[in-house]
Protein backbone atom coordinates (compact mmCIF):
# COMPACT_ATOMS: atom_id res chain seq x y z
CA UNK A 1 116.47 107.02 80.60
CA UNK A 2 119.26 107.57 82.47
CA UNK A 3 121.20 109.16 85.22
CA UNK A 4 124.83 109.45 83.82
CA UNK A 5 123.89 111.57 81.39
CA UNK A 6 125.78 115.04 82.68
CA UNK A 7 128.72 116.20 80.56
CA UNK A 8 131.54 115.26 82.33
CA UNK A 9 133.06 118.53 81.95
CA UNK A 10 130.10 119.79 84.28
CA UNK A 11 130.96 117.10 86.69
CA UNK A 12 134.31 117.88 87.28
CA UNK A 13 133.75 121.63 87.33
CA UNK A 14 131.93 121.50 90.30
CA UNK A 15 131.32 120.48 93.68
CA UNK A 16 127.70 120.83 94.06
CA UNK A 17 124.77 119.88 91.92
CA UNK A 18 122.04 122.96 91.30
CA UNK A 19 118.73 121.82 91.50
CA UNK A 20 115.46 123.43 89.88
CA UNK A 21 111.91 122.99 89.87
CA UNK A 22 111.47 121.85 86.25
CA UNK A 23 108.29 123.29 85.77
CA UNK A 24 109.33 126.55 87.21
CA UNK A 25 113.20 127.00 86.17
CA UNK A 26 113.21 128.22 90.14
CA UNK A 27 116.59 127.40 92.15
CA UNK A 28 115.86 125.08 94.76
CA UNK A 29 119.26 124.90 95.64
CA UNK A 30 122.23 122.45 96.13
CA UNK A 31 123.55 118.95 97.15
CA UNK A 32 126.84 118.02 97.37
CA UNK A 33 128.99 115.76 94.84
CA UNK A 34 130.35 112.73 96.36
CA UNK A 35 133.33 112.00 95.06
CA UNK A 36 135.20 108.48 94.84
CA UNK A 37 136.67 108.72 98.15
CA UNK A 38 133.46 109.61 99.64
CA UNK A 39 131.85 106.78 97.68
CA UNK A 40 134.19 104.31 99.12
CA UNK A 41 134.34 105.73 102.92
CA UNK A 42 130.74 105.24 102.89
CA UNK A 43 130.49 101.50 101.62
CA UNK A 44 133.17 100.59 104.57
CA UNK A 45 130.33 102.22 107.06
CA UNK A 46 127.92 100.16 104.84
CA UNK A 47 129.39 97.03 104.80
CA UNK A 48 130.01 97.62 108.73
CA UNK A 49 126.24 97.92 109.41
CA UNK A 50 125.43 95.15 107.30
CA UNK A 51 127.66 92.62 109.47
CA UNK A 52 125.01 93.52 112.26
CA UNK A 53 121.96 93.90 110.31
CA UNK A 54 122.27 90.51 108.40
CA UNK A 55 121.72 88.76 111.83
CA UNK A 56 118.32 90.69 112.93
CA UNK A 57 115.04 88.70 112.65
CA UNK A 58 112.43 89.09 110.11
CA UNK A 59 110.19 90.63 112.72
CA UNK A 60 112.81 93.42 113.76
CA UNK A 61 113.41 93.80 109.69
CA UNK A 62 109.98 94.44 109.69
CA UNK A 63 108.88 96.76 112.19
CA UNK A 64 111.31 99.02 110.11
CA UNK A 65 109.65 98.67 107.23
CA UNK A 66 106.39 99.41 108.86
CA UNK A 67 107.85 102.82 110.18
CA UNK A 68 108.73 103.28 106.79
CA UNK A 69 105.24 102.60 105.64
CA UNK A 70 103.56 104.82 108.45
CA UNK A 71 106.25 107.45 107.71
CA UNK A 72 105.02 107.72 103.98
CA UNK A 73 101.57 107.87 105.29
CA UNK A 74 102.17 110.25 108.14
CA UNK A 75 103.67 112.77 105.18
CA UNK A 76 101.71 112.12 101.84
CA UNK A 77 101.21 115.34 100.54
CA UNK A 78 104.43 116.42 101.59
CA UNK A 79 106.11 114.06 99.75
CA UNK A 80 104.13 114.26 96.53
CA UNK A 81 104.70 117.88 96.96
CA UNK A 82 107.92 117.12 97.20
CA UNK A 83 108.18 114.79 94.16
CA UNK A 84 106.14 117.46 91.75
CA UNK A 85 108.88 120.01 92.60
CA UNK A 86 111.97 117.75 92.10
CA UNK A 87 110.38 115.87 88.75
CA UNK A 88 107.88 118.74 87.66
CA UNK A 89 105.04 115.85 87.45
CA UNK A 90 101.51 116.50 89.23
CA UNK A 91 100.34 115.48 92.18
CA UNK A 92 98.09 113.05 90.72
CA UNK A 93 100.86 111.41 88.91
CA UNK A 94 102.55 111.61 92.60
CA UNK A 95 100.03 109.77 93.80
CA UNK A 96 100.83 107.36 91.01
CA UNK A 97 103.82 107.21 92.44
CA UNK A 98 103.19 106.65 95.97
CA UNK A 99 100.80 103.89 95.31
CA UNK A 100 103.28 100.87 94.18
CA UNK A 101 105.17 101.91 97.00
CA UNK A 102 103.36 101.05 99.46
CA UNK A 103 102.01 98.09 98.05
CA UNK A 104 105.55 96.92 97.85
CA UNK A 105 105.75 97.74 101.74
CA UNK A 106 102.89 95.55 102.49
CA UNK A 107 103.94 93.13 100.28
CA UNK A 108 107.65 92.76 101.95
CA UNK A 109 105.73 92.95 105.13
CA UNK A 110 103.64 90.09 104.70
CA UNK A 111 105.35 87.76 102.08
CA UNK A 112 108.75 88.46 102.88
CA UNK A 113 109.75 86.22 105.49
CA UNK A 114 107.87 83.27 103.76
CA UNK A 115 109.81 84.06 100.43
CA UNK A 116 113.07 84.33 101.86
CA UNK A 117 112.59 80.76 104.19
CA UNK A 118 114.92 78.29 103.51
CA UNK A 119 112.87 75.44 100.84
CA UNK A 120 112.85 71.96 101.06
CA UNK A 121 113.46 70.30 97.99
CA UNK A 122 114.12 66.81 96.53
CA UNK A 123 117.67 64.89 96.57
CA UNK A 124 116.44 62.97 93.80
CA UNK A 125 118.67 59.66 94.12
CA UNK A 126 120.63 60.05 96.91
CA UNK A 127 117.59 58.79 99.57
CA UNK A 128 119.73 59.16 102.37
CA UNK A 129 120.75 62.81 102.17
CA UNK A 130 118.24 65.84 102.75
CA UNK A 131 118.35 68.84 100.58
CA UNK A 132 117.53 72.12 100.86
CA UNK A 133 117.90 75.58 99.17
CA UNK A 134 118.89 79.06 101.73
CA UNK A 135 118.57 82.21 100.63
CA UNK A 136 121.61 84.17 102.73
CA UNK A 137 122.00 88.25 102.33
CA UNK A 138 124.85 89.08 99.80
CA UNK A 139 126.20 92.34 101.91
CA UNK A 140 125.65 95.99 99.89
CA UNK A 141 123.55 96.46 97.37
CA UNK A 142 124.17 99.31 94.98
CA UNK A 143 121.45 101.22 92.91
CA UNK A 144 121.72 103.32 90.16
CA UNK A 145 118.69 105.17 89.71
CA UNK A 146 116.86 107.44 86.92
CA UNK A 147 115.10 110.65 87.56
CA UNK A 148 111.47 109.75 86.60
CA UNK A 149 110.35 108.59 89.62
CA UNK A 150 112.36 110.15 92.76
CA UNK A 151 110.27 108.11 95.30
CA UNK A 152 110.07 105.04 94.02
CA UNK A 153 113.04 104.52 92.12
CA UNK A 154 114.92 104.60 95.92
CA UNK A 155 112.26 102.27 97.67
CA UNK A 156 111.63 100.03 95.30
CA UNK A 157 115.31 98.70 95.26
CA UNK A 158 116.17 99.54 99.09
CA UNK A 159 112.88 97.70 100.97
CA UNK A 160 113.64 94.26 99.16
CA UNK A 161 117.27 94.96 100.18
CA UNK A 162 116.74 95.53 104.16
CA UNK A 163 114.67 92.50 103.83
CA UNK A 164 116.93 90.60 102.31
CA UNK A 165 119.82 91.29 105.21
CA UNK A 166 121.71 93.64 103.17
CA UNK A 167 122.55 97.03 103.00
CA UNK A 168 121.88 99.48 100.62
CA UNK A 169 123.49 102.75 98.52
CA UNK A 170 121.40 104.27 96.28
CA UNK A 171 122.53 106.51 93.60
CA UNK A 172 120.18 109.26 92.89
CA UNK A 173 119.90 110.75 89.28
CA UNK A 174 121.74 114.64 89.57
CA UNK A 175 118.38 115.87 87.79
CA UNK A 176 116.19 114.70 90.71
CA UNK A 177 118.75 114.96 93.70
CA UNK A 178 117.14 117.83 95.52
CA UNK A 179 114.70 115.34 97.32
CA UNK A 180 117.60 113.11 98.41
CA UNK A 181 117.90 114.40 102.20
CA UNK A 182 114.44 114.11 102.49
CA UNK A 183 114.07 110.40 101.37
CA UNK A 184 117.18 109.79 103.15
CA UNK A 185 115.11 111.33 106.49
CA UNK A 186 112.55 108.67 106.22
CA UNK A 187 115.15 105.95 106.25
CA UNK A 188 117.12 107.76 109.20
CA UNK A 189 114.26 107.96 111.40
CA UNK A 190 112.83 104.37 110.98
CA UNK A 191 116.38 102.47 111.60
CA UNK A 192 117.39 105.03 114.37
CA UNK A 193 113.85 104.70 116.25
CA UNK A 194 114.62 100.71 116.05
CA UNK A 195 118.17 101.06 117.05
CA UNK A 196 120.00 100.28 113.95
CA UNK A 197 122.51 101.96 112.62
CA UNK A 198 121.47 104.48 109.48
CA UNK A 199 124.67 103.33 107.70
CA UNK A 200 122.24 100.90 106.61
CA UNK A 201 120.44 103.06 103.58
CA UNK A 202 122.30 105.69 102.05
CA UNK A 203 121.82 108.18 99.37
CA UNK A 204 124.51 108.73 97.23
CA UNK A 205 124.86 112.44 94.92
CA UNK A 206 127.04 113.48 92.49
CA UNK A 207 127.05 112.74 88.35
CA UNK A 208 128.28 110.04 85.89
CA UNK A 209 131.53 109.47 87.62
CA UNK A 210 130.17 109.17 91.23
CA UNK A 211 127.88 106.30 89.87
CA UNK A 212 130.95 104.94 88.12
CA UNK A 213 132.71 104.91 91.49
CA UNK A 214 130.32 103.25 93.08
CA UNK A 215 129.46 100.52 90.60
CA UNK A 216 133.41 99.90 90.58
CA UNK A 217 133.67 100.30 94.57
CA UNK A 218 132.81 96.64 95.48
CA UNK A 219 129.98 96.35 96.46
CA UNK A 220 128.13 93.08 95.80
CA UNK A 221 125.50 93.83 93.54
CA UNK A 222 124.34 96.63 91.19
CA UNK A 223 120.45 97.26 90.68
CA UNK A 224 120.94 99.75 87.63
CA UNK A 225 117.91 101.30 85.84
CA UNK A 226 118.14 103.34 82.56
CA UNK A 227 119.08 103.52 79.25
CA UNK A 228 120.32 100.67 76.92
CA UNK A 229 123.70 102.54 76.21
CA UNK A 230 124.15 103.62 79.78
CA UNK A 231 123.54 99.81 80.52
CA UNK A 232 125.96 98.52 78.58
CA UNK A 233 128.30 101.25 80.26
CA UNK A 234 127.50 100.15 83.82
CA UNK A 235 128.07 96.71 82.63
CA UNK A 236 131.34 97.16 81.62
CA UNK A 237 132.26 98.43 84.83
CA UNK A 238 130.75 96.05 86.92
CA UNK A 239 132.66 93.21 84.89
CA UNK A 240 136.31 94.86 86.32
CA UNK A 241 135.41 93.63 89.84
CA UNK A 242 133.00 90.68 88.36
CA UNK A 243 130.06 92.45 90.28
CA UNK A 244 126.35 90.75 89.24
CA UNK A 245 123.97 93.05 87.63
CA UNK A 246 120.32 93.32 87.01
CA UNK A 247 119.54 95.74 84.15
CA UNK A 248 116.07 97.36 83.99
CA UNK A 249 116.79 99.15 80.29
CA UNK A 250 113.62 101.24 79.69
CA UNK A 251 111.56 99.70 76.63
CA UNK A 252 109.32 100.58 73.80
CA UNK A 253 105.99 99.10 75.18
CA UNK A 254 103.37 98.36 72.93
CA UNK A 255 99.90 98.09 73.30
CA UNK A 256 96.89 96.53 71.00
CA UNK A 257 93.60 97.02 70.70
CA UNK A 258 91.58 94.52 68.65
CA UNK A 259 88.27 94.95 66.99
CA UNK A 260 86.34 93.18 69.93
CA UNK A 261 87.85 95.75 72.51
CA UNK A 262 85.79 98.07 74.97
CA UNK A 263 86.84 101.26 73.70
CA UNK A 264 86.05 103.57 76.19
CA UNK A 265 88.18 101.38 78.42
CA UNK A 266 91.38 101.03 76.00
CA UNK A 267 91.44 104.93 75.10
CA UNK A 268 91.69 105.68 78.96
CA UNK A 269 94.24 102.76 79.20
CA UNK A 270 95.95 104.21 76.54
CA UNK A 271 95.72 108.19 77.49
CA UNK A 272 97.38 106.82 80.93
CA UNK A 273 99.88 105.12 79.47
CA UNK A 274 101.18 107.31 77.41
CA UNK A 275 100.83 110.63 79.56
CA UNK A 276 101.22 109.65 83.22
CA UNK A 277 104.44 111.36 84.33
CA UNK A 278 104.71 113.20 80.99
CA UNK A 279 105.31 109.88 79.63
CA UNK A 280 108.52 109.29 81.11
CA UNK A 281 108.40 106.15 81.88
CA UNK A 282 109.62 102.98 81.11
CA UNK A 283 106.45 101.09 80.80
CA UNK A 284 104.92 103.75 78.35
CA UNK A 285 102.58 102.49 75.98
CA UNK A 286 104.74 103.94 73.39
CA UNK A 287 103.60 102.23 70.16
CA UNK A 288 99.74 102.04 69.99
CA UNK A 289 98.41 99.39 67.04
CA UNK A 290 94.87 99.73 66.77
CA UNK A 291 92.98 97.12 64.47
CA UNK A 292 91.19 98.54 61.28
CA UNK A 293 87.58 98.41 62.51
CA UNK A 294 87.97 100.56 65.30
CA UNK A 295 90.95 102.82 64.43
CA UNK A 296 88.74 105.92 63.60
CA UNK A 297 86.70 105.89 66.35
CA UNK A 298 89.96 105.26 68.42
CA UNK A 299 91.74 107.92 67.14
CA UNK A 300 89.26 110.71 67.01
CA UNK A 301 88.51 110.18 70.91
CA UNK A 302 92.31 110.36 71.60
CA UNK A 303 92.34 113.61 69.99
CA UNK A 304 89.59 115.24 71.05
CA UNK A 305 90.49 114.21 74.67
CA UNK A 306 94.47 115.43 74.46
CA UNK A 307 93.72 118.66 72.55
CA UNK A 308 91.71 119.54 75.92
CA UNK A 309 94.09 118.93 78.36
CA UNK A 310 96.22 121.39 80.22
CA UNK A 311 99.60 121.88 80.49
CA UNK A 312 101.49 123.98 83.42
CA UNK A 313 103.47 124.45 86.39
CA UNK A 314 101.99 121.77 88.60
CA UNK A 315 101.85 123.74 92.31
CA UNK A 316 100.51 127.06 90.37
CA UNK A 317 97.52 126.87 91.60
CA UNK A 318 95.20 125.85 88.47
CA UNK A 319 94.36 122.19 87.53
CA UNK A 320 97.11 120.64 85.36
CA UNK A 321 96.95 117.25 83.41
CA UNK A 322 100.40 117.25 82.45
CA UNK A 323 103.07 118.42 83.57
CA UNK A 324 106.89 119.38 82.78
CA UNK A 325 109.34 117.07 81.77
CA UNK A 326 112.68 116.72 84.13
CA UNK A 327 116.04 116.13 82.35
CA UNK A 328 116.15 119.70 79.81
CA UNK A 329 117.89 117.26 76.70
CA UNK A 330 114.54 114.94 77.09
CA UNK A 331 112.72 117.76 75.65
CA UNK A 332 115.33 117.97 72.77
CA UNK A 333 115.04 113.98 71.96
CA UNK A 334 110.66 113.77 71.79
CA UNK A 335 111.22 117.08 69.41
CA UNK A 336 113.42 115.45 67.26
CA UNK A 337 111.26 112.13 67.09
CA UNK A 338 108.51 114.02 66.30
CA UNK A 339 109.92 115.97 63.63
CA UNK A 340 111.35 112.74 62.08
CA UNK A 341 107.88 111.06 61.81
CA UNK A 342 106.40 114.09 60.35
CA UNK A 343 109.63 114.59 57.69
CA UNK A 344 108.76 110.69 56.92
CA UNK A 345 105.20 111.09 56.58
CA UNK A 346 103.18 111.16 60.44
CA UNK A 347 100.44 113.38 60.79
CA UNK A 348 99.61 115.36 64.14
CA UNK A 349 96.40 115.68 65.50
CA UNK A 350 97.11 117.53 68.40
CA UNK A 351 100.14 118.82 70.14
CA UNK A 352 103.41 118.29 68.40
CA UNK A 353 105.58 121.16 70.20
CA UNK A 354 107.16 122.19 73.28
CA UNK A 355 105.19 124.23 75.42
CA UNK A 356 105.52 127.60 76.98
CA UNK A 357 108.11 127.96 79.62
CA UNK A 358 109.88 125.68 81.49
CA UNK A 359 110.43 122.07 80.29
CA UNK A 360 107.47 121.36 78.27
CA UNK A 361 106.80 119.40 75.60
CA UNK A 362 102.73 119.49 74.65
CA UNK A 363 101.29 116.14 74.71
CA UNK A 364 100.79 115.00 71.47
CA UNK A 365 98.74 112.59 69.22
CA UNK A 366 100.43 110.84 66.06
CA UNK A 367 99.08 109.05 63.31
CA UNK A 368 100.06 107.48 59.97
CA UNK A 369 103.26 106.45 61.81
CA UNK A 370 105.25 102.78 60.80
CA UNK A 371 108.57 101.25 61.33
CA UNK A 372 110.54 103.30 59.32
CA UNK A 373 110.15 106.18 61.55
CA UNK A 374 112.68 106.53 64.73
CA UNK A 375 109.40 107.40 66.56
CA UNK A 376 108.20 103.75 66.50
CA UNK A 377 112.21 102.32 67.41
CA UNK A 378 113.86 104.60 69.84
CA UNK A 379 112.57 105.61 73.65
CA UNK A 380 110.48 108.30 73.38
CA UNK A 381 110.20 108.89 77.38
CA UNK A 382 107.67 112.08 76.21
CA UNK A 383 104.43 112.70 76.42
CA UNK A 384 103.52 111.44 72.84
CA UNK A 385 100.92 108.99 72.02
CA UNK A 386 101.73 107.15 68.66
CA UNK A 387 99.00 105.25 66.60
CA UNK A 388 99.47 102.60 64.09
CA UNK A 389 96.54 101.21 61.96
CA UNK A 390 97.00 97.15 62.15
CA UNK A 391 93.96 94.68 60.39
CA UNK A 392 94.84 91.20 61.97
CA UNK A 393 96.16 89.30 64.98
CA UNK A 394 99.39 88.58 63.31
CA UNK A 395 100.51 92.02 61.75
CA UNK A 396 99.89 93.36 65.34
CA UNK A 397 101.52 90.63 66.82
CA UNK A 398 104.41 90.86 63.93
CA UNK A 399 105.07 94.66 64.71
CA UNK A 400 105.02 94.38 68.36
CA UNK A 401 107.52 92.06 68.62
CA UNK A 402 109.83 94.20 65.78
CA UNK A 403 111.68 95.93 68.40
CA UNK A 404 115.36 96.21 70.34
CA UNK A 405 113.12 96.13 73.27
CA UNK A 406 111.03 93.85 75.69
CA UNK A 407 109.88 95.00 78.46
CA UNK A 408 105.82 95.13 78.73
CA UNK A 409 103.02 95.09 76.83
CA UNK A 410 98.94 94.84 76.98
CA UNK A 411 96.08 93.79 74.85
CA UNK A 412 92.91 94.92 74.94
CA UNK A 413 90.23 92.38 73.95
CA UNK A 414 86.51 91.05 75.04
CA UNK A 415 87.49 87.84 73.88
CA UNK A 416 89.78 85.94 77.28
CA UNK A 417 90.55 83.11 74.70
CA UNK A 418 91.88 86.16 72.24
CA UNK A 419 93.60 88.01 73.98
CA UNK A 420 95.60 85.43 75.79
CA UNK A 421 96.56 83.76 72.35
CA UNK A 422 97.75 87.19 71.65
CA UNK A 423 99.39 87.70 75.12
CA UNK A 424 101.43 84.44 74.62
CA UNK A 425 103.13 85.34 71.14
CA UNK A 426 104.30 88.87 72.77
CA UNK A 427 108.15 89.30 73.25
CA UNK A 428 108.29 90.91 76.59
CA UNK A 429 108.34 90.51 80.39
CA UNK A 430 104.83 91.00 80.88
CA UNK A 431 101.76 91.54 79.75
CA UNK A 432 98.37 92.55 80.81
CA UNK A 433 95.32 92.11 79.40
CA UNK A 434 92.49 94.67 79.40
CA UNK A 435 95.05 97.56 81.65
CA UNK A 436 98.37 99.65 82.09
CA UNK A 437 101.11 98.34 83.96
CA UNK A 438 99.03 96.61 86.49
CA UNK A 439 101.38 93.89 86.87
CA UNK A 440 103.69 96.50 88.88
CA UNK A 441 100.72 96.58 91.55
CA UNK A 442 100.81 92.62 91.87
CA UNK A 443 104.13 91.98 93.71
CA UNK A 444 104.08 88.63 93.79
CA UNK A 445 104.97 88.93 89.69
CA UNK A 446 108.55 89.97 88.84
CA UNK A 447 109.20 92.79 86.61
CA UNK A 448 111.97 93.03 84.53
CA UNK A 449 112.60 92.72 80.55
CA UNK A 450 113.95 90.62 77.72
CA UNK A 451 116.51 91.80 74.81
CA UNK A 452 117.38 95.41 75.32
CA UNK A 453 115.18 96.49 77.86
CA UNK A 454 117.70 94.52 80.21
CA UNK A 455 117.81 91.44 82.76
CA UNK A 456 117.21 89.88 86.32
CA UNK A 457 113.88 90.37 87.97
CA UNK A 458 113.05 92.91 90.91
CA UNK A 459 109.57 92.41 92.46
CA UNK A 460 108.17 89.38 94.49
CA UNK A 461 110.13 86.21 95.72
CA UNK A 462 112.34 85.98 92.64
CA UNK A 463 113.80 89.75 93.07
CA UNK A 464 113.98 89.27 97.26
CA UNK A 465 116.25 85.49 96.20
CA UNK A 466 118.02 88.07 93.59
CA UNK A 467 119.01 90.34 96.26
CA UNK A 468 120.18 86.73 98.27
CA UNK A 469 123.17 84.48 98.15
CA UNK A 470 121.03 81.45 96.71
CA UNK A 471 123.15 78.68 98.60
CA UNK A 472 122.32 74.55 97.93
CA UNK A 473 122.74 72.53 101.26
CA UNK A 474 123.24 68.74 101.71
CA UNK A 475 122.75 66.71 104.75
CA UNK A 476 122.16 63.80 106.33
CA UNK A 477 118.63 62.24 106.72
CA UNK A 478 119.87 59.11 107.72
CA UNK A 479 122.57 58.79 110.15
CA UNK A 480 124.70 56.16 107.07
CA UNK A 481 128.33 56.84 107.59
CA UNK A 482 129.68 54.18 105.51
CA UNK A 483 132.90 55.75 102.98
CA UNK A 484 132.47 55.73 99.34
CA UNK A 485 136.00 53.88 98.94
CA UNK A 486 137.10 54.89 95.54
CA UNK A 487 140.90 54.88 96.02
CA UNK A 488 142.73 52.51 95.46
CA UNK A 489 140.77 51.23 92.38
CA UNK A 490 139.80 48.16 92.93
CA UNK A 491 138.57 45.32 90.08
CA UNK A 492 134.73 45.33 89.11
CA UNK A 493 134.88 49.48 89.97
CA UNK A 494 133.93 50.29 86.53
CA UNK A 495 131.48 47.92 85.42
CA UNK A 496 129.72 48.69 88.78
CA UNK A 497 129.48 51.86 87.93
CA UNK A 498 128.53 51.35 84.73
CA UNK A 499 125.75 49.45 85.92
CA UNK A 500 123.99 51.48 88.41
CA UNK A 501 123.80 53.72 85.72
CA UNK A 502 121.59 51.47 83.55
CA UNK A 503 119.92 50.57 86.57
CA UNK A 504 118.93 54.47 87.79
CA UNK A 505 118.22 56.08 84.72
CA UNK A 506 117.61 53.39 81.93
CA UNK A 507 113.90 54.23 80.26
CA UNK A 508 113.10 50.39 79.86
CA UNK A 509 112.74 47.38 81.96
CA UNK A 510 114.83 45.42 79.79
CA UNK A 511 117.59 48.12 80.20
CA UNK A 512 117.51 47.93 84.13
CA UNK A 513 117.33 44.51 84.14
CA UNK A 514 120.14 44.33 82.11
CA UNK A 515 121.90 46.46 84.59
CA UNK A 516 121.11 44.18 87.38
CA UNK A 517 122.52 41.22 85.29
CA UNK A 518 126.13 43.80 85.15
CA UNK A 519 125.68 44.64 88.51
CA UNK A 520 126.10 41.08 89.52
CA UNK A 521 129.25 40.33 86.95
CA UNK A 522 131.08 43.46 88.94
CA UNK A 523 130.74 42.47 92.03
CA UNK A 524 131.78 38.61 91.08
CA UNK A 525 135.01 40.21 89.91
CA UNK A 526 135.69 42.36 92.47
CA UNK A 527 134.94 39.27 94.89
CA UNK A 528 137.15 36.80 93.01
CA UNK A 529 139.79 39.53 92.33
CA UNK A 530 143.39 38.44 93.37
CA UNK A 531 142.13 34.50 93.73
C-alpha cells in the first residue's frame, strides 16, 4: 500500500499533518508539510553533504552505522513503543520489526565494504588490458515510503545508502509521520557524534504532492515502495527527469501446504503470515492452497486458533494479538473483499467484521474461496487469512502463479526433493521452504519482485551496487603502446579483419585454420600493396 493516498484537497488545505494513535483515535499531534520549495532547499543541503561524505572510508561509514545500531539498542522499547502508537501494531509485531533491522545493520557492517570493493574480472581477448568493475556512490537517494512499517521502511533504504557514499531523503507516509523526528534523532545523533554533517539523512513530511516533488526534484535515484497504481504514478514522474527507479509493489503472496507437510509447523507459518502487523504487509501469505488430504485438519486448527485471539488497543494494558490497522480507507478495502467473497460464495469461520473502536478489522478465516473472487486477486493488506482446497502439485502450482503479482512465496513440505521442484515452478522473487519471509532475515539474498509487485533488488550486494554508479574500467596490464592505425585504410585491412575473426571465435579447427590461411593472404596484400 501506499503513501500518496491523501485527497489532494486535504493536502492543499493544510499546512500540517494531524497524527493519531490508530488504535486509540487519540491526537498525537502535528508535523509540518514540506512543500516543493522546502523539498528542493533540502536536496541542495543534501547533495552538499554528499560531496563530503562520498570521500569518507568504509571504517568512518561504519562506526556510524554502529551508533546507529547501539542507538536502536540503547532505546528498544521506546521505539517499539513508539512504532505501536504511530502504526497501532503490538509490541510483539514491533519487535518484528526491529529484528530485520538490525540484522541489516550487522550485515552492512560486516559485508559492506567487501560488496562494494572494486572486482576483478576477465578482459576476455584483449590479454594485454586489465579489467575491472567499481562500484562509485550515485549522490541522493530518494525514498518513498508506506506506513506499515515506520522503522524499517526508513532504515532499510537509508543504511545501504550511507554505505554506499550517498545521501539520503526519505519520504515518510502522512499516516505514520508522527515518529519522523524521532527516527530522524537517531540519524542526527550518530552523524553529529562522528562529525558529519546531518544533511546527510533526512526525513521528508507532507502528502502526495510533497512525494511528487521530491521524486521530480533531481535527485538520482528513487527507492519507492507501495501500491501497483501508485507505482506506475511515481514512474511517470521519475521518467520527466529520466531518474532510475526500483519499485517494491506489494504482492499477493501465496503459500502451499502439501499433503507431506508438518502441520503444526505450516498453521503457525501461516497464522504469522497472515496476521503479523494486522496483515499489512507486503509479504502476507495472502492466498493459502492447502492440498486435499490435509485441508480439514488445516482449516479447523486455523479457526479454532483465530476465533481465540484478541483484538485491542495495543498499550491498554491487556494482552493483544492483533492490533489496529493504520491508514482508516484500509479498513474500508478488507470489508469490501470480504463481502465480495461471501456475495460469490466464501464461507467465514471466524471473524469477518471490523471491530469495536478505532481501526479494526477482526482477523478473519475464509474458506471455499477461488479465483473468481477479488479476495484471491487484489491486495488485501488486512488481517484475513484465505484458504483454498488444491489436490495436486500442479493445480497449486497453476493457481499460484495466476496472479498480477510476484513477489514471495513458501511451500511447506517434508519432502526437500518436493518442495524444491515446487519452489522452482513459482513466479516470484523468492521463496522459502518450510517458513515466512525468512529470506528478509538472510541479507545476503535480494528482495524484490517480478510482474506487478515491481523491480530492482534492495538487500545484500546486488541492492548496495543498486544504490552505486556500476562503472567498467580498462587498463593497461602490459605497458604495449603500439597505435591501432586504422586511418588511412590501407589494402589487406578488411580481410585481416575478417580473419582474426575466424581465428578468435570460429567453433572448429578447420575454421581457425582457415583463418590463419586469410590471415596470411591480408597481410601479402597489404605488403605488396602499391608494388
Amino acid at each position: 500500500m501506499d503513501t500518496a493516498a491523501s485527497p489532494k484537497s486535504l493536502a492543499a488545505a493544510r499546512s500540517t499533518i494531524p497524527c493519531s494513535d490508530p488504535a486509540t483515535g487519540e491526537s498525537l499531534g502535528e508535523v509540518p508539510v514540506m512543500d516543493r520549495a522546502e523539498v528542493h532547499a533540502r536536496l541542495e543541503r543534501a547533495r552538499a553533504a554528499q560531496a563530503a561524505w562520498a570521500k569518507t572510508s568504509f571504517a568512518q561509514r561504519r562506526r556510524v552505522v554502529r551508533r546507529i545500531l547501539q542507538h536502536l539498542l540503547d532505546h528498544t522499547d521506546e521505539l517499539c513503543r513508539l512504532i505501536s502508537r504511530d502504526s497501532g501494531k503490538t509490541l510483539e509485531n514491533a519487535t518484528v520489526e526491529m529484528w530485520p533491522i538490525c540484522e541489516m545493520l550487522r550485515w552492512n557492517l560486516a559485508h559492506a565494504e567487501q560488496a562494494l570493493r572494486p572486482q576483478k574480472v576477465s578482459s576476455g581477448v584483449l590479454m594485454h588490458k586489465a579489467a575491472r568493475i567499481e562500484y562509485h556512490p550515485l549522490g541522493v537517494i530518494a525514498a518513498i515510503c508506506p506506513w506499515n512499517f515506520p522503522l524499517q521502511n526508513v532504515l532499510a533504504p537509508a543504511i545501504p545508502a550511507l554505505m554506499a557514499g550517498n545521501a539520503a531523503m526519505i519520504k515518510v507516509s502522512e499516516w505514520t509521520s508522527w515518529s519522523a523526528p524521532r527516527i530522524q534523532q537517531i540519524f542526527d545523533e550518530a552523524l553529529r557524534a562522528e562529525g558529519h554533517s546531518t544533511d546527510l539523512v533526512q526525513l521528508i513530511t507532507g502528502y502526495a504532492e510533497t512525494g511528487a516533488a521530491l521524486v521530480g526534484a533531481g535527485v538520482d535515484k528513487v527507492i519507492f515502495t507501495g501500491s501497483m497504481a501508485n507505482g506506475k504514478r511515481v514512474l511517470q514522474t521519475a521518467a520527466e527527469t529520466l531518474t532510475p527507479v526500483i519499485l517494491e509493489l506489494g504482492g499477493k503472496d501465496p503459500m502451499i501446504v502439501c499433503d507431506d507437510a508438518d502441520i503444526h509447523q505450516a498453521i503457525h507459518n501461516a497464522l504469522i503470515g497472515t496476521l503479523t502487523s494486522a496483515g499489512q504487509l507486503c509479504m502476507a501469505a495472502e492466498r493459502i492452497y492447502v492440498f486435499d488430504a490435509v485441508y480439514d485438519e488445516f482449516v479447523a486448527a486455523v479457526a479454532r486458533i483465530v476465533g481465540g485471539l484478541r483484538q485491542g488497543p495495543p498499550l491498554g494494558g491487556g494482552t493483544v494479538d492483533v492490533g489496529a490497522m493504520t491508514m482508516p480507507a484500509q479498513v474500508d478495502i478488507v470489508e469490501r473483499l470480504v463481502a465480495d467473497a461471501v456475495h460469490r460464495g466464501a464461507r467465514i469461520l471466524a471473524g469477518g467484521k471490523r471491530g469495536p473502536g478505532g481501526q479494526y478489522f477482526e482477523p478473519t478465516v475464509l474458506v471455499d474461496v477461488d479465483h473468481d473472487m477479488k479476495i484471491m486477486r487484489e491486495e488485501t493488506f488486512g488481517p484475513v487469512i484465505a484458504i483454498m482446497r488444491v489436490r495436486s502439485e500442479e493445480e497449486a502450482i497453476r493457481l499460484a502463479n495466476d496472479s498480477a503479482y510476484g513477489l514471495s512465496s513458501s511451500v511447506f513440505s517434508r519432502d526437500r526433493a518436493r518442495a524444491e521442484r515446487i519452489a522452482r515452478q513459482i513466479v516470484a522473487g523468492s521463496t522459502v521452504i518450510n517458513d515466512f519471509a525468512m529470506h528478509y532475515m538472510a541479507h545476503e539474498l535480494p528482495f524484490g519482485g517480478v510482474r506487478g509487485s515491481g523491480f530492482g533488488r534492495l538487500n545484500g550486494p546486488e541492492g548496495l551496487r543498486g544504490l552505486s554508479n556500476v562503472k567498467a574500467v580498462i587498463t593497461d596490464r602490459l605497458p604495449i603502446h603500439a597505435a591501432v592505425e586504422m586511418y588511412p585504410v590501407r589494402p589487406g585491412t578488411y580481410e585481416q579483419g575478417k580473419a582474426i575473426l575466424h581465428i578468435l571465435y570460429s567453433t572448429s579447427l578447420a575454421g581457425r585454420a582457415r583463418g590463419l590461411v586469410d590471415m596470411g593472404k591480408a597481410l601479402w596484400k597489404r605488403a605488396t600493396a602499391g608494388k
